[in-house]
PDB file of N, CA and C in Angstrom:
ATOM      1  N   UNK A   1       7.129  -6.199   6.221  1.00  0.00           N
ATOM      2  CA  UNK A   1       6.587  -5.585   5.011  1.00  0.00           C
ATOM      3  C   UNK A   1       5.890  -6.648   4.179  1.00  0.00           C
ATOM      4  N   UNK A   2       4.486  -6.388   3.581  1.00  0.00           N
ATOM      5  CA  UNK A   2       4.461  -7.200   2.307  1.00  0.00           C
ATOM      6  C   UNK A   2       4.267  -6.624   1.299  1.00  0.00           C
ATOM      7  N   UNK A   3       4.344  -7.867   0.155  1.00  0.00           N
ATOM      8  CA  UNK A   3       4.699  -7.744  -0.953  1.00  0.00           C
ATOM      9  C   UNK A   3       3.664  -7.541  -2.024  1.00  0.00           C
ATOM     10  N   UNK A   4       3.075  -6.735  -2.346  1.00  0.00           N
ATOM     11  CA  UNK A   4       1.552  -6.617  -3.140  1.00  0.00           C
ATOM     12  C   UNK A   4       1.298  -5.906  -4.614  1.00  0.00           C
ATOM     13  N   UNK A   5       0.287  -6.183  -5.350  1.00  0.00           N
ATOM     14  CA  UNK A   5       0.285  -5.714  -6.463  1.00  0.00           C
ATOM     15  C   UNK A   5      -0.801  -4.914  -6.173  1.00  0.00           C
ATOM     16  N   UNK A   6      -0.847  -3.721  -6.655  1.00  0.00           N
ATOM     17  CA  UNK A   6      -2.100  -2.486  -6.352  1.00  0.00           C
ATOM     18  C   UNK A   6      -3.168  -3.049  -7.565  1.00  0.00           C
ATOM     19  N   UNK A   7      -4.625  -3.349  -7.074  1.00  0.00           N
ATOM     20  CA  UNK A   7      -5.652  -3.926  -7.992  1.00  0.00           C
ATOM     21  C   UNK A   7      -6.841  -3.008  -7.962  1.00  0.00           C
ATOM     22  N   UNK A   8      -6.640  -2.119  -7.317  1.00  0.00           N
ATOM     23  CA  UNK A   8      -7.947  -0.818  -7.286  1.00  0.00           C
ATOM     24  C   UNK A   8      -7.782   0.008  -6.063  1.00  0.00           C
ATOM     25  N   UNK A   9      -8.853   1.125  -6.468  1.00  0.00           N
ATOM     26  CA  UNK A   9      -8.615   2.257  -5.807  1.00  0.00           C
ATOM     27  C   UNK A   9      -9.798   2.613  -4.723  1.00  0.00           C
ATOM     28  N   UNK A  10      -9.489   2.796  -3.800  1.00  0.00           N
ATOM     29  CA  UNK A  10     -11.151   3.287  -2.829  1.00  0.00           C
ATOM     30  C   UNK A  10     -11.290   4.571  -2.270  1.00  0.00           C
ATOM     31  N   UNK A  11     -13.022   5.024  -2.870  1.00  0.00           N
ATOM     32  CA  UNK A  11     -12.833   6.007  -2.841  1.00  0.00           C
ATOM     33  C   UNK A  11     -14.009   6.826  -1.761  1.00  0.00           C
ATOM     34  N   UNK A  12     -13.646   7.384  -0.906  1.00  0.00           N
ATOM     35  CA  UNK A  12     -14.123   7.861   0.557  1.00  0.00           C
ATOM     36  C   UNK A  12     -13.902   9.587   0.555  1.00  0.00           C
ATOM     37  N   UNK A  13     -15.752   9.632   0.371  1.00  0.00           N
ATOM     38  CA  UNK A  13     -15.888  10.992   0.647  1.00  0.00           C
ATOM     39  C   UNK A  13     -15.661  11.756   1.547  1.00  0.00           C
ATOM     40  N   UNK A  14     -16.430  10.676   2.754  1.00  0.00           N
ATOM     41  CA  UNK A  14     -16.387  11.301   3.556  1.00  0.00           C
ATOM     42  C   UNK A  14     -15.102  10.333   4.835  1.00  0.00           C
ATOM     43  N   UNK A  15     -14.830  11.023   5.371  1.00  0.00           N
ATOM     44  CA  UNK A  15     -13.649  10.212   6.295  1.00  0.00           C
ATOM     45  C   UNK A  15     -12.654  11.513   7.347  1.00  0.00           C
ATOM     46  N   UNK A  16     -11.898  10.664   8.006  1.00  0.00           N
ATOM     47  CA  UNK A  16     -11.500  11.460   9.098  1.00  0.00           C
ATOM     48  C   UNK A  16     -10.824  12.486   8.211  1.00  0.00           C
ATOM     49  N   UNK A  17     -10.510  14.231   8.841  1.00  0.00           N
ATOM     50  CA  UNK A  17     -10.343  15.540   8.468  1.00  0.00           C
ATOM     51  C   UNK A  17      -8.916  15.113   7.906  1.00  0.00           C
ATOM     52  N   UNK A  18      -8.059  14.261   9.072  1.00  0.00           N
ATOM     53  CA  UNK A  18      -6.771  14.289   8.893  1.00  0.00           C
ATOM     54  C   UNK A  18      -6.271  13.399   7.645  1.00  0.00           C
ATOM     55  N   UNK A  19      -7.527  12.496   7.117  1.00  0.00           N
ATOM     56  CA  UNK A  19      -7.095  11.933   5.866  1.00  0.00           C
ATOM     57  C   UNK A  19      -7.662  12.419   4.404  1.00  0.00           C
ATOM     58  N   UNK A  20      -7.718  14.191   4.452  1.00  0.00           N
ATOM     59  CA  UNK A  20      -8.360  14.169   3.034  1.00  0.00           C
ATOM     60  C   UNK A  20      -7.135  14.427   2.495  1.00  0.00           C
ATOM     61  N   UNK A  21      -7.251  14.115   1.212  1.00  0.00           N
ATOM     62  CA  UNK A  21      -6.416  14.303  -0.087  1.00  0.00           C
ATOM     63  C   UNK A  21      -5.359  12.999   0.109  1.00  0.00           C
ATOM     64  N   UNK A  22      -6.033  12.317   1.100  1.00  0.00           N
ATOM     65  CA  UNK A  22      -5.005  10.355   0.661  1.00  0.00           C
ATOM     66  C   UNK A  22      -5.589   9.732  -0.283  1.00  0.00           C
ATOM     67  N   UNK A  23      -4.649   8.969  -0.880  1.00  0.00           N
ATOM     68  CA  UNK A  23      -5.189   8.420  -1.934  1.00  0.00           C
ATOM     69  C   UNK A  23      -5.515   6.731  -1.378  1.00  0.00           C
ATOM     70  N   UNK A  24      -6.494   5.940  -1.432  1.00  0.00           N
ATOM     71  CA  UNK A  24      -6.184   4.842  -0.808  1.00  0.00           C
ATOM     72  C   UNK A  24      -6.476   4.117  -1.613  1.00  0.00           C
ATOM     73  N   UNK A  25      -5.487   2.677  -2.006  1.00  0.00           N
ATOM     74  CA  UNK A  25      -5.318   1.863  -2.667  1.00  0.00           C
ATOM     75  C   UNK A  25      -5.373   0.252  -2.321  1.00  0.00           C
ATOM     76  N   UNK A  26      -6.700  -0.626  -3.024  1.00  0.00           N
ATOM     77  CA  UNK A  26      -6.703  -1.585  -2.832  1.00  0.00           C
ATOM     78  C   UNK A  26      -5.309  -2.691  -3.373  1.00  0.00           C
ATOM     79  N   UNK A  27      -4.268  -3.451  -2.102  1.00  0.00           N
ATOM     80  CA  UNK A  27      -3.163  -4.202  -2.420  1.00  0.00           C
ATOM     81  C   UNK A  27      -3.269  -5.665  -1.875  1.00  0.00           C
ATOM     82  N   UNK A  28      -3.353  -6.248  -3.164  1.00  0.00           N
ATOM     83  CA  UNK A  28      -3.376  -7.734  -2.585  1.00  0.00           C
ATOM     84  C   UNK A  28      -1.815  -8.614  -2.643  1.00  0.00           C
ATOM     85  N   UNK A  29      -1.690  -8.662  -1.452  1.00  0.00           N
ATOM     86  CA  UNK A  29      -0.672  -9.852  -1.265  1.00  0.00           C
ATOM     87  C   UNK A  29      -0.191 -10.436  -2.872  1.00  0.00           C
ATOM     88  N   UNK A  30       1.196 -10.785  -2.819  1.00  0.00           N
ATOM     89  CA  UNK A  30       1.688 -11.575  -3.681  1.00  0.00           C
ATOM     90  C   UNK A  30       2.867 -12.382  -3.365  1.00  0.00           C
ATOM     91  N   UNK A  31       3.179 -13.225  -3.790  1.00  0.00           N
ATOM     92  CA  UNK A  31       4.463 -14.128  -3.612  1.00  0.00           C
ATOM     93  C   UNK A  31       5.820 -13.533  -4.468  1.00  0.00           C
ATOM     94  N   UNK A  32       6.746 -14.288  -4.600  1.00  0.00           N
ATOM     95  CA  UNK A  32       7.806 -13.064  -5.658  1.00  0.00           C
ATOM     96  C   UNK A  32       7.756 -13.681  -6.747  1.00  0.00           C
ATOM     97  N   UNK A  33       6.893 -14.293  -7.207  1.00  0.00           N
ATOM     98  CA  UNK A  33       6.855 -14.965  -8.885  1.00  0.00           C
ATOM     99  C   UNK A  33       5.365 -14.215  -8.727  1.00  0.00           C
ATOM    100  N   UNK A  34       5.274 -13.037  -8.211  1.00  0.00           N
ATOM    101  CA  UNK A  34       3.640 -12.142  -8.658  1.00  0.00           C
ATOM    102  C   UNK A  34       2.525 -12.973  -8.727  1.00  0.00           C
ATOM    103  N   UNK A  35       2.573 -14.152  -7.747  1.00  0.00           N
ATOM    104  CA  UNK A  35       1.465 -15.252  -7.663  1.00  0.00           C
ATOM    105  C   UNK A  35       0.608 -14.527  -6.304  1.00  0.00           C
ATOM    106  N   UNK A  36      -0.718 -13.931  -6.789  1.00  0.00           N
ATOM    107  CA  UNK A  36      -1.666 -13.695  -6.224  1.00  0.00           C
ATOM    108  C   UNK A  36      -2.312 -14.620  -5.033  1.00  0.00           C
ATOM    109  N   UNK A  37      -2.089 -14.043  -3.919  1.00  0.00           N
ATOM    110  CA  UNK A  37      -2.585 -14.413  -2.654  1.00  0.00           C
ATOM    111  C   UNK A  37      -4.000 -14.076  -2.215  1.00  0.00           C
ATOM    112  N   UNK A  38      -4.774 -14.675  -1.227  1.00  0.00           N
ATOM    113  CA  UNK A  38      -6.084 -14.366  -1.270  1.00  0.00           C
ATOM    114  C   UNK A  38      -5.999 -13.347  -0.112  1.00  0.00           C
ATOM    115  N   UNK A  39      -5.208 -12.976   0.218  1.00  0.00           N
ATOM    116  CA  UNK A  39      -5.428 -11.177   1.226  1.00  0.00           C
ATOM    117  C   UNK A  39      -4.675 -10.532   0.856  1.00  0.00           C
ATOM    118  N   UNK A  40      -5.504  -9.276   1.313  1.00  0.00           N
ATOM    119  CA  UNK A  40      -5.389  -7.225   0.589  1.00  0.00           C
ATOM    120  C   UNK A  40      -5.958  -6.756   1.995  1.00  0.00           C
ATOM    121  N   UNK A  41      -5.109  -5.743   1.202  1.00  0.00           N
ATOM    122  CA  UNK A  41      -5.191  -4.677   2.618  1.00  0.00           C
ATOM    123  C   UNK A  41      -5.730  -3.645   2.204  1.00  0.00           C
ATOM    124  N   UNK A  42      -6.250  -2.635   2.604  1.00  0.00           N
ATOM    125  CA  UNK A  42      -6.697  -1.073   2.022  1.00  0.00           C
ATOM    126  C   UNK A  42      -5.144  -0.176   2.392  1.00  0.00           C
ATOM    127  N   UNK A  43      -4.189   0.074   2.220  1.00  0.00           N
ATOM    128  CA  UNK A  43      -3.161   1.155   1.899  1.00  0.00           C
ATOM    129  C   UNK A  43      -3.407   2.717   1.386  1.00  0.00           C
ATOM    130  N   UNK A  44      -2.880   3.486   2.219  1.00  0.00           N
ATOM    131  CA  UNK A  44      -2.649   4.946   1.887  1.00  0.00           C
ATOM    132  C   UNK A  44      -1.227   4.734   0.744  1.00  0.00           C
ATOM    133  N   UNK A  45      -1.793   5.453   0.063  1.00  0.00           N
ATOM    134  CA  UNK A  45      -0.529   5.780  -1.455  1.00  0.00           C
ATOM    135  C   UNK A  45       0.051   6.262  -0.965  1.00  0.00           C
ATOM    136  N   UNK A  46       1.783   6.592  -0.466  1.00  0.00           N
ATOM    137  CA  UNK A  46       2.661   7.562  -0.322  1.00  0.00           C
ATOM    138  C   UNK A  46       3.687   7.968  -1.063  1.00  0.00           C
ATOM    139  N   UNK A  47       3.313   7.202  -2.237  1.00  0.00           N
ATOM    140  CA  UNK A  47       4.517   7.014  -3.638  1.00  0.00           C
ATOM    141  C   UNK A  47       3.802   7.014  -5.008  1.00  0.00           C
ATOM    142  N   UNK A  48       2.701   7.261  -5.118  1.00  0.00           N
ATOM    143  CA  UNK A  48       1.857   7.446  -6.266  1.00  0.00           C
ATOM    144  C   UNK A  48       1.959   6.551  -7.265  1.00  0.00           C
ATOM    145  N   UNK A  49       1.970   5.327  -6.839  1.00  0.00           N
ATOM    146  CA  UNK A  49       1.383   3.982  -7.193  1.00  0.00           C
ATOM    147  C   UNK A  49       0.299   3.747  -8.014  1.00  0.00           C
ATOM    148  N   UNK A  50       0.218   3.103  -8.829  1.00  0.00           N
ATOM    149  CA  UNK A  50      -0.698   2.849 -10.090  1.00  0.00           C
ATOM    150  C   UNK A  50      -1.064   1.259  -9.790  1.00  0.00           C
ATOM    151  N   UNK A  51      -2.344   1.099 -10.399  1.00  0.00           N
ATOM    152  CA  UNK A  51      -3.126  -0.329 -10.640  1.00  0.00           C
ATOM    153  C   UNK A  51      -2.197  -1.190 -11.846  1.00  0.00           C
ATOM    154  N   UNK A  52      -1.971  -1.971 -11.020  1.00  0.00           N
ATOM    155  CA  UNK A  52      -1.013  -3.142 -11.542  1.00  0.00           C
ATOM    156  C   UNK A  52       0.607  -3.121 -11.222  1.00  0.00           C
ATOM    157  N   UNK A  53       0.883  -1.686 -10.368  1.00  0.00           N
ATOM    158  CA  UNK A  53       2.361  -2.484  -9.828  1.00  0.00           C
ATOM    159  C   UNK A  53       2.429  -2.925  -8.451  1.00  0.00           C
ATOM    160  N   UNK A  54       3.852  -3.158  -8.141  1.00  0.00           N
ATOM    161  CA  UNK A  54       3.872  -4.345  -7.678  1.00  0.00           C
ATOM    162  C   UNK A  54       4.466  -3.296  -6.133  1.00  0.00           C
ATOM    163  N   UNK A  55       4.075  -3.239  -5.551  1.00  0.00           N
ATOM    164  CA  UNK A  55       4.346  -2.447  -3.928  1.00  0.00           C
ATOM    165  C   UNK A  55       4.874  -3.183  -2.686  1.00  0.00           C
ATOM    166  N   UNK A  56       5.306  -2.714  -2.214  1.00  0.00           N
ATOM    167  CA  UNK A  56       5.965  -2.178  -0.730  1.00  0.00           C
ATOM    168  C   UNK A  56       5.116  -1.764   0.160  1.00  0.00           C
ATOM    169  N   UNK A  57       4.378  -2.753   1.412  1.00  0.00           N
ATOM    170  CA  UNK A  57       3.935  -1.901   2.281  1.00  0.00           C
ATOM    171  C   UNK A  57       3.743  -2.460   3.366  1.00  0.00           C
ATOM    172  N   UNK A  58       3.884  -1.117   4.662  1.00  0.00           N
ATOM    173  CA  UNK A  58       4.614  -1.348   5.880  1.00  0.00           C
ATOM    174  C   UNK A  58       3.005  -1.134   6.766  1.00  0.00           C
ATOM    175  N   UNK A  59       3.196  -1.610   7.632  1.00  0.00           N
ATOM    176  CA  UNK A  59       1.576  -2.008   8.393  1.00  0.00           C
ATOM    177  C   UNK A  59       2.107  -1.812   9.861  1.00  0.00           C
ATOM    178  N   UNK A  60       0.631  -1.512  10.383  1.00  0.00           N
ATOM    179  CA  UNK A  60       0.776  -1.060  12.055  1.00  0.00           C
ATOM    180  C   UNK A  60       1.660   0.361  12.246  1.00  0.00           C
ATOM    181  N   UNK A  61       2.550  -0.125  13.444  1.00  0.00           N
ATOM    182  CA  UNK A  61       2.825   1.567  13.819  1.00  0.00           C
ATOM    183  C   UNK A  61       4.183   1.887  12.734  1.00  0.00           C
ATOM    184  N   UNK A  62       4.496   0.997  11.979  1.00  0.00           N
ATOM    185  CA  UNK A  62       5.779   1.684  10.675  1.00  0.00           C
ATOM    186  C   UNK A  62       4.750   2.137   9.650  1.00  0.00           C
ATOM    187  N   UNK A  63       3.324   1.713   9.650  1.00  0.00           N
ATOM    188  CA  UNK A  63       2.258   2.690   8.603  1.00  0.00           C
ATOM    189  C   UNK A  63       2.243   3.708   8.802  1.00  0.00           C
ATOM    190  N   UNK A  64       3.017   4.881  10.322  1.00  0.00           N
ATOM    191  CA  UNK A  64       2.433   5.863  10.606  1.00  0.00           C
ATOM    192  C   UNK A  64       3.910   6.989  10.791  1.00  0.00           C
ATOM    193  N   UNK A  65       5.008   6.069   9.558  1.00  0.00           N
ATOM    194  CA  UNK A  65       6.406   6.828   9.795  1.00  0.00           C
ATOM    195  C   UNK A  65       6.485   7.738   8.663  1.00  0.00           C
ATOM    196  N   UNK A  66       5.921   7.449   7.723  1.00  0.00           N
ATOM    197  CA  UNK A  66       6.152   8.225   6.510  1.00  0.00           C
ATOM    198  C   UNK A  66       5.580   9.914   6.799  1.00  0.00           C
ATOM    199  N   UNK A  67       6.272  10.417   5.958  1.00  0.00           N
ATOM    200  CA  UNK A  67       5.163  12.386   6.310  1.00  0.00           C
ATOM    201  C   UNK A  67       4.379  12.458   6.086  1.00  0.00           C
ATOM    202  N   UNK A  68       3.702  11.985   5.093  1.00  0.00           N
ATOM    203  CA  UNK A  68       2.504  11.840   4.865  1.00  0.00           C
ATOM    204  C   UNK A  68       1.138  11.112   5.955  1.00  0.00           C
ATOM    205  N   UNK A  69       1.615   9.898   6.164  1.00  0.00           N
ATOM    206  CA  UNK A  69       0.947   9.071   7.806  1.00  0.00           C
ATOM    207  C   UNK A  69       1.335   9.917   8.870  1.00  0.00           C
ATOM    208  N   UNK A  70       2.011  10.463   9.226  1.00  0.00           N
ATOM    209  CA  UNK A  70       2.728  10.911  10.911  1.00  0.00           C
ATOM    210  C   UNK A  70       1.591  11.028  11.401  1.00  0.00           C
ATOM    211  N   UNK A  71       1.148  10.348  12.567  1.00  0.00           N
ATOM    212  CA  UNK A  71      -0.287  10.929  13.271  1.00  0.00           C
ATOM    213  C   UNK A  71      -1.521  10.480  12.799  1.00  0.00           C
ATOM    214  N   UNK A  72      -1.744   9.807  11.791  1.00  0.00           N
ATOM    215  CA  UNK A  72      -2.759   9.564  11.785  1.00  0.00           C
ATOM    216  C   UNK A  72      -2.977   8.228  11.871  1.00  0.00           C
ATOM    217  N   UNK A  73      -4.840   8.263  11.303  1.00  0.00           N
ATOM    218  CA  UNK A  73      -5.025   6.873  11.503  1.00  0.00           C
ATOM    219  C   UNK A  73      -5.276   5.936  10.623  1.00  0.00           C
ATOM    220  N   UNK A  74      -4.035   5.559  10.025  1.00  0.00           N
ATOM    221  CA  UNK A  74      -3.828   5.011   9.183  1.00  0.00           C
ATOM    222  C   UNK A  74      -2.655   3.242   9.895  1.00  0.00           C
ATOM    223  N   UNK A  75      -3.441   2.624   9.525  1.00  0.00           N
ATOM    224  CA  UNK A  75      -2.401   1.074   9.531  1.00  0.00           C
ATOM    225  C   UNK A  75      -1.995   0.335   8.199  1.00  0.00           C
ATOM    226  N   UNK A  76      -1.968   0.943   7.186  1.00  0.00           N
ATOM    227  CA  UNK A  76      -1.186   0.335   6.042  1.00  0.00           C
ATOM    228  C   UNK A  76      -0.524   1.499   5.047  1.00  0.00           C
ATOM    229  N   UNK A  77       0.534   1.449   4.565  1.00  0.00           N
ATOM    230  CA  UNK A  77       0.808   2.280   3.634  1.00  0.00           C
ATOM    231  C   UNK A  77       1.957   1.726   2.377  1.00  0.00           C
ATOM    232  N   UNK A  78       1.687   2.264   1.586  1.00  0.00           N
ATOM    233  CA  UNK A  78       2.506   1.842   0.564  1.00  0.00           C
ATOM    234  C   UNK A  78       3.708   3.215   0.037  1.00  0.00           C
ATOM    235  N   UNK A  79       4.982   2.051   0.748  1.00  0.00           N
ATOM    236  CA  UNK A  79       6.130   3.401   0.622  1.00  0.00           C
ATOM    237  C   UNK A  79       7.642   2.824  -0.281  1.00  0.00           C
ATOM    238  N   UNK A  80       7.018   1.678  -1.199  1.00  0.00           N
ATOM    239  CA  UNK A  80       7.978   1.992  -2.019  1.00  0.00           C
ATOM    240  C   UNK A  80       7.172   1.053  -3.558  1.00  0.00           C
ATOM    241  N   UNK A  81       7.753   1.103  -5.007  1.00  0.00           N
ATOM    242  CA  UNK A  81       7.600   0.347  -5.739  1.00  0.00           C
ATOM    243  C   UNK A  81       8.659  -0.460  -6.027  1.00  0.00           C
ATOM    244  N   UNK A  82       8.651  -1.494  -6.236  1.00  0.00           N
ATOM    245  CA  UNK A  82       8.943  -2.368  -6.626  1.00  0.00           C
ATOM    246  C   UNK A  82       9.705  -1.771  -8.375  1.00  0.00           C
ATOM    247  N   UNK A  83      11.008  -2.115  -8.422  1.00  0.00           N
ATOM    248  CA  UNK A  83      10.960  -2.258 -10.054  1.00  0.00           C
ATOM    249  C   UNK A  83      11.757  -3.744 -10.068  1.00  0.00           C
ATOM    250  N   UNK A  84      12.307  -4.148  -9.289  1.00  0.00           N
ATOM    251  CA  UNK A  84      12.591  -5.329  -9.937  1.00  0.00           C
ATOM    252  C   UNK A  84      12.442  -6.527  -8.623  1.00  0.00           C
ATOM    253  N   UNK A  85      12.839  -7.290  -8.806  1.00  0.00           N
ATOM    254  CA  UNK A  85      13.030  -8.477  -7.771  1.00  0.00           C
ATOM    255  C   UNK A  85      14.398 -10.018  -8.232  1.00  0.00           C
ATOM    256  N   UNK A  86      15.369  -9.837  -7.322  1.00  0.00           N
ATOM    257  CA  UNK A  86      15.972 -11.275  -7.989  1.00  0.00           C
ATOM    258  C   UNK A  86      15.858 -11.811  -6.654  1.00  0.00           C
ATOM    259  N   UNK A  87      15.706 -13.306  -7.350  1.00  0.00           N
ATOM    260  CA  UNK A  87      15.123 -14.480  -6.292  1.00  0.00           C
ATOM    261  C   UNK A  87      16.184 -15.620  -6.746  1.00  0.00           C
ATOM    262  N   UNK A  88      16.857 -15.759  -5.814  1.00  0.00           N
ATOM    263  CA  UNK A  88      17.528 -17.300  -6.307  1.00  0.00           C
ATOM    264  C   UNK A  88      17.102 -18.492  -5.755  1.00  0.00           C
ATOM    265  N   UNK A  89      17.379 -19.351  -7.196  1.00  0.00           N
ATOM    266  CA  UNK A  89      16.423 -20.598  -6.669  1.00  0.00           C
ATOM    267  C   UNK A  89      15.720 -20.859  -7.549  1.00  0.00           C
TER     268      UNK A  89
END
């Protein structure tokens, strides 16, 4: 899984039948002190995720477990938020 903050939204008119009404969300990598990494992924929303939190998301064939993914063609998804994080150390 990585660890990402949602920084925008992309938006695709047109696209495969089996993905209308996904929401897809630009997520860039982060470290756990929310230190911005230089790769993002494009993610399907499966938790209705907002610009600026901090996400959960599972890539390749665990992108395609949620009900929402089952079957399609999708390789990233975002299936949980984040509300907190403890890090020791």
């Amino acid at each position: 899984m990585l660890l990402g903050k949602v920084v925008g939204t992309v938006w695709a008119t047109r696209k495969d039948e089996s993905m209308v009404g996904m929401k897809l969300q630009i997520v860039r990598e982060v470290d756990v002190h929310h230190a911005e990494k230089d790769r993002f992924v494009i993610a399907v929303d499966s938790v209705g995720a907002g610009v600026g939190e901090i996400v959960l998301v599972a890539q390749g064939s665990s992108a395609r477990q949620t009900q929402l993914t089952r079957d399609k063609p999708v390789d990233a998804v975002i299936s949980a938020i984040v509300d907190k994080l403890d890090v020791s150390g």
